[in-house]
Protein backbone atom coordinates (compact mmCIF):
# COMPACT_ATOMS: atom_id res chain seq x y z
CA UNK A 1 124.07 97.33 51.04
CA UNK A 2 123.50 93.92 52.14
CA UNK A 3 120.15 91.75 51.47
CA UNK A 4 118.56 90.83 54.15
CA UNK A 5 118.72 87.17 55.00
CA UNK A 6 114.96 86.59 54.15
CA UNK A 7 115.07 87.85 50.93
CA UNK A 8 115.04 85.53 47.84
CA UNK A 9 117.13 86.21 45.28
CA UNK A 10 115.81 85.30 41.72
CA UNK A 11 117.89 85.18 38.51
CA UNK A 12 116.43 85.78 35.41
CA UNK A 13 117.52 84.78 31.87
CA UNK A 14 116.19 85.94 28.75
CA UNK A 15 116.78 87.61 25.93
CA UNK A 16 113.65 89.66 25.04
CA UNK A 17 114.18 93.15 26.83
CA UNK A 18 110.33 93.55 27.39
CA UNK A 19 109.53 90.26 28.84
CA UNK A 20 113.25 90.94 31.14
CA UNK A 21 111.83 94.24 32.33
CA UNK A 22 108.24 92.41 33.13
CA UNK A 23 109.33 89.77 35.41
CA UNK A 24 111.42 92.14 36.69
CA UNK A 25 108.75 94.62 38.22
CA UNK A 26 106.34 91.82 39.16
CA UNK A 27 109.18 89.86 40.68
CA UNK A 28 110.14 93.09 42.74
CA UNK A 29 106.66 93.39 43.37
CA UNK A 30 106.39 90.51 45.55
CA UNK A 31 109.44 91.62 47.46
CA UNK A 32 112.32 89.26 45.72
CA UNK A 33 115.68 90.41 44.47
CA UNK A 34 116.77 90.60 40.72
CA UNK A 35 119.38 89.61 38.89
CA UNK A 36 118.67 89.09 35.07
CA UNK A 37 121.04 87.66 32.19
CA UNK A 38 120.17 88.00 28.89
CA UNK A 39 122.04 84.66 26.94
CA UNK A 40 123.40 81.56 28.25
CA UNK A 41 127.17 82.44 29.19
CA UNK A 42 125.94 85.24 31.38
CA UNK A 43 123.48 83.16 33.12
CA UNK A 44 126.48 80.49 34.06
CA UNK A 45 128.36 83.31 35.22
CA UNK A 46 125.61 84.95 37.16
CA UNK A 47 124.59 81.96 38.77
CA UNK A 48 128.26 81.54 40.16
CA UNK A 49 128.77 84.59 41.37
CA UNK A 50 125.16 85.58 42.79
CA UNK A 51 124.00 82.23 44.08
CA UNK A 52 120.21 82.93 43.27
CA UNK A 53 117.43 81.46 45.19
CA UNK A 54 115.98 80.15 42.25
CA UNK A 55 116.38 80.44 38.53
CA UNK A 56 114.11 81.39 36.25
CA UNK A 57 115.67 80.68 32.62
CA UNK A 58 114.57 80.81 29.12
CA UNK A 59 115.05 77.67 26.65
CA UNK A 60 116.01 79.90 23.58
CA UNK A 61 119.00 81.84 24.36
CA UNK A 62 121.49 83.07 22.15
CA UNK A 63 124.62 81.06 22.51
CA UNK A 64 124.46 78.25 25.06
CA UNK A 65 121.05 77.76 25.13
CA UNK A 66 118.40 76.90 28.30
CA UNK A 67 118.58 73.35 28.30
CA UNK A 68 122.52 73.86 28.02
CA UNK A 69 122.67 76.03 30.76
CA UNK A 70 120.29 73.52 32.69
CA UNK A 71 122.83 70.63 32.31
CA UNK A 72 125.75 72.67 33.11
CA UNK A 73 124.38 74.03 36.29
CA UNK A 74 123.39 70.77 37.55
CA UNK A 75 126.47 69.42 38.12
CA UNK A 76 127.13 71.36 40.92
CA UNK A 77 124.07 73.13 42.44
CA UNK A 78 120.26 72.05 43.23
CA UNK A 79 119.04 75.58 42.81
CA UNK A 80 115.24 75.14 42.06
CA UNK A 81 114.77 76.33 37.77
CA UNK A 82 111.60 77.08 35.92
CA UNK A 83 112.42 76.89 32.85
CA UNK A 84 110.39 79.40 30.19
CA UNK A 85 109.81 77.93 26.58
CA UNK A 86 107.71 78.42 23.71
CA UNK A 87 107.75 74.93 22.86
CA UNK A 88 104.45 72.52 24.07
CA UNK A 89 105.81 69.14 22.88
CA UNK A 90 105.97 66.57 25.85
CA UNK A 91 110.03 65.42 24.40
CA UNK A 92 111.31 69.07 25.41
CA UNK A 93 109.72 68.92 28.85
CA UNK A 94 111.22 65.29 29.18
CA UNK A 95 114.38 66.63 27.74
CA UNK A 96 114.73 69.40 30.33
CA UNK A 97 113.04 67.24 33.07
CA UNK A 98 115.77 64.99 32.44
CA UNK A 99 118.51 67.72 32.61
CA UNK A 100 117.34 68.93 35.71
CA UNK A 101 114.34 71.32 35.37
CA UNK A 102 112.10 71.54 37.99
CA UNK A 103 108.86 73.11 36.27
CA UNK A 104 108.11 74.62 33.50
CA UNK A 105 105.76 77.51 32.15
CA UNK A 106 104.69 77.70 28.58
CA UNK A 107 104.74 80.95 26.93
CA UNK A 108 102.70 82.73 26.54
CA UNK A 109 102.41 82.49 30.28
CA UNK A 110 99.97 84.78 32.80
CA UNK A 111 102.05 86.18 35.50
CA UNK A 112 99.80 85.20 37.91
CA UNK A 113 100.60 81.66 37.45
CA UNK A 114 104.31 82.08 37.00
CA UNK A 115 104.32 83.68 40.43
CA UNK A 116 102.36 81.05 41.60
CA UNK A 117 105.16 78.51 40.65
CA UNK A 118 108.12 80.39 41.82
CA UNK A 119 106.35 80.61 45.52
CA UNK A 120 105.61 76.78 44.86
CA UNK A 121 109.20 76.42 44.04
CA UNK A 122 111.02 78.07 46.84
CA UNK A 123 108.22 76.81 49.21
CA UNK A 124 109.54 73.34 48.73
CA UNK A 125 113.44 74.31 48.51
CA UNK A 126 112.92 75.94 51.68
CA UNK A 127 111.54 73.13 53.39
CA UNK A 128 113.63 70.70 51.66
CA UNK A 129 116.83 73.21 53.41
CA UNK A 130 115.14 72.98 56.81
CA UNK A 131 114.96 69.48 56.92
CA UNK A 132 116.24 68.24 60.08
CA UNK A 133 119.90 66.21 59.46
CA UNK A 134 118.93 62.10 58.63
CA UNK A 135 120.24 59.33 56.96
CA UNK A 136 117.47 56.99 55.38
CA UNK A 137 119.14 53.62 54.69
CA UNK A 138 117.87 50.06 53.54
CA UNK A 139 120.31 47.16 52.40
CA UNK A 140 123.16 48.79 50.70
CA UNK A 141 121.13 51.61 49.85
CA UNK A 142 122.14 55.27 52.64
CA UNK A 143 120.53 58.54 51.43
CA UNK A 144 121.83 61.69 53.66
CA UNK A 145 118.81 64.40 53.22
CA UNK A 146 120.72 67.13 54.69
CA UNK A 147 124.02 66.89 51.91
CA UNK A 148 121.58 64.99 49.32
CA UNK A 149 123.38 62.29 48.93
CA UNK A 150 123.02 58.64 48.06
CA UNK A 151 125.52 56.30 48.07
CA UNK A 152 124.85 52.18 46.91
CA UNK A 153 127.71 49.63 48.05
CA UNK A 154 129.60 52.57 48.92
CA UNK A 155 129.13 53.95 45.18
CA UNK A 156 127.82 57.69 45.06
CA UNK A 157 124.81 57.63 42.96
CA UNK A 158 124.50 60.41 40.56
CA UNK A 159 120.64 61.48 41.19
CA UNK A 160 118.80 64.51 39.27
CA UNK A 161 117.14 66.75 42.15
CA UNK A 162 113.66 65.27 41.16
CA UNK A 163 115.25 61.63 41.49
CA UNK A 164 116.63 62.48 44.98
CA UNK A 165 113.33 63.72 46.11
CA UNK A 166 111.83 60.48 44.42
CA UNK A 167 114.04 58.17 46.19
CA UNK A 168 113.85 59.99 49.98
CA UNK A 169 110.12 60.11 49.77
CA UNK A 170 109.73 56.31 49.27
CA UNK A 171 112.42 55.22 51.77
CA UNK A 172 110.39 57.50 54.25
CA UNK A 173 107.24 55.43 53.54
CA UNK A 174 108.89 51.68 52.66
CA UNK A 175 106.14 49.24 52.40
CA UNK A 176 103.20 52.09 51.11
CA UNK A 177 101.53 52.18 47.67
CA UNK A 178 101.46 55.49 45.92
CA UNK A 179 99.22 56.22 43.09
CA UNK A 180 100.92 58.64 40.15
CA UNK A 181 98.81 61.28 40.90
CA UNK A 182 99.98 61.34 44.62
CA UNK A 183 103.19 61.57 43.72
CA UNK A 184 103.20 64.06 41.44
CA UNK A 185 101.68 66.04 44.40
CA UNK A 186 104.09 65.01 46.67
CA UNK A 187 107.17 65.54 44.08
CA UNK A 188 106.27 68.00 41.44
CA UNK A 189 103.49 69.75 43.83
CA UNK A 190 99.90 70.28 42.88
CA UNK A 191 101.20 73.60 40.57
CA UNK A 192 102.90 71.56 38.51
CA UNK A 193 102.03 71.45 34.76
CA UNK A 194 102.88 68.32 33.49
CA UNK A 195 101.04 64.83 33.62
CA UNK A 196 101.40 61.44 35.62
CA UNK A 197 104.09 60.22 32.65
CA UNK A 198 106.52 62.62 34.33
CA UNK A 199 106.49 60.23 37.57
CA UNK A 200 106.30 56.96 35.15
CA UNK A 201 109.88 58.24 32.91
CA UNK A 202 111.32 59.36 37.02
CA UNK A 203 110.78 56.05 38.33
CA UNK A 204 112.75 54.48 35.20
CA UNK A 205 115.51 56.86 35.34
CA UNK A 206 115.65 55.71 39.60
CA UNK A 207 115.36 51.82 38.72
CA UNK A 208 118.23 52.76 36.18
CA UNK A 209 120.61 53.64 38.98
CA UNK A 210 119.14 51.83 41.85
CA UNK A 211 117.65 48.44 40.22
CA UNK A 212 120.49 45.64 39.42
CA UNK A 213 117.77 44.30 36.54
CA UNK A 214 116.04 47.46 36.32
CA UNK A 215 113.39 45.63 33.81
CA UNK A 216 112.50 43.37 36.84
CA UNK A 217 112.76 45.63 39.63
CA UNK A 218 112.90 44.19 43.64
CA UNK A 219 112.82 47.38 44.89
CA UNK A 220 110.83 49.97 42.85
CA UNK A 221 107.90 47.87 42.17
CA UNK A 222 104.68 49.05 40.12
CA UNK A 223 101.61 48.20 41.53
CA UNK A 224 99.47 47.41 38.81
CA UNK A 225 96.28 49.43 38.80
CA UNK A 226 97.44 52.18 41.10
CA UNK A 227 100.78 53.02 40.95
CA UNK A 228 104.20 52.57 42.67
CA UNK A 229 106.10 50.80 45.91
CA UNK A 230 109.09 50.90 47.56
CA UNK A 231 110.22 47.48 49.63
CA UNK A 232 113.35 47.80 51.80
């Protein structure tokens, strides 16, 4: 029988059977649809064939692990992942940021707040999906929210979904000064786990692509004592 269209469809990936089964009733609980994997080649092929909502995915998997399954999937799909890991130091949650990740949750994690993030999650995806059609453009610089892409000088940029998100936000407020902690809210939302150095190793990763002397930026400027600005 078919889903109905207003159910969200969550994969999970893991490879402990209890923690699987957990997520699984309190997912259900809240009324979303299943789908679990239990190592990283099932996951890929799962994530083709189901086209889940949102993915919540485990860093240790046997096989391919999380971050590879991360990098793999986004090369072709935005699909909002919270990535599960047992690991606390800030280079894996840079790592994974950088792959793609959109959040993470630390085990051991209360299910209370991993709820909390997957609402947060699909929350923003679904807004982000509503989002009227509109092309944001400055110079040489054309960013089409409703396919999600930018283009420079008629060069796609390749853009992480957190980079995208970066970029449309400032060209929708050229001119304004935004402190790190704002836009961490506005990005990452207020859920979020990690700290302001997320937004300062985003906006060098943007200047990267965007920048010509990405060391002395024209467009991406800091604004020393507060944060960042974006001039058009």
């Amino acid at each position: 029988m078919a889903l109905e269209p207003h159910v969200k469809k969550i994969l999970i990936v893991d490879d402990e059977p209890t923690l699987l089964a957990t997520l699984r009733y309190n997912l259900e609980r809240e009324g979303y649809a299943v789908v679990e994997a239990v190592d990283g080649e099932s996951a890929l092929a799962a994530a083709r064939a189901e086209h889940p909502d949102l993915i919540v995915l485990d860093i240790m998997l046997p096989g391919l692990d999380g971050l590879e399954v991360c990098r793999i999937l986004r090369k072709n799909t935005s699909v909002p992942i919270l990535m599960l890991t047992a690991k606390v130091e800030e280079v894996d949650r840079v790592v994974g940021l950088e792959l793609g990740a959109d959040d993470y949750v630390s085990k051991p994690f209360s299910m209370r707040e991993l709820l909390a993030r997957v609402r947060a999650l699909l929350r923003r995806a679904g807004t982000s999906a509503a989002a009227e059609a509109e092309v944001l453009t400055t110079g040489d610089l054309e960013v089409d929210l409703k396919t999600r892409k930018a283009v420079q000088r008629g060069q796609r940029l390749t853009l992480k979904p957190k980079e995208f998100e970066l970029l449309a936000f400032f060209l929708r407020n050229r001119g304004r000064a935004f402190s790190r902690e704002q836009l961490l809210n506005e990005i990452w939302g207020y859920e979020f786990a990690g700290g302001t150095r997320t937004v300062d190793v985003h906006i060098r990763w943007l200047r990267q692509k965007i920048e010509d002397e990405p060391a002395q930026p024209a467009r991406l400027l800091t604004v020393r004592g507060l944060g960042y600005r974006f001039e058009g």
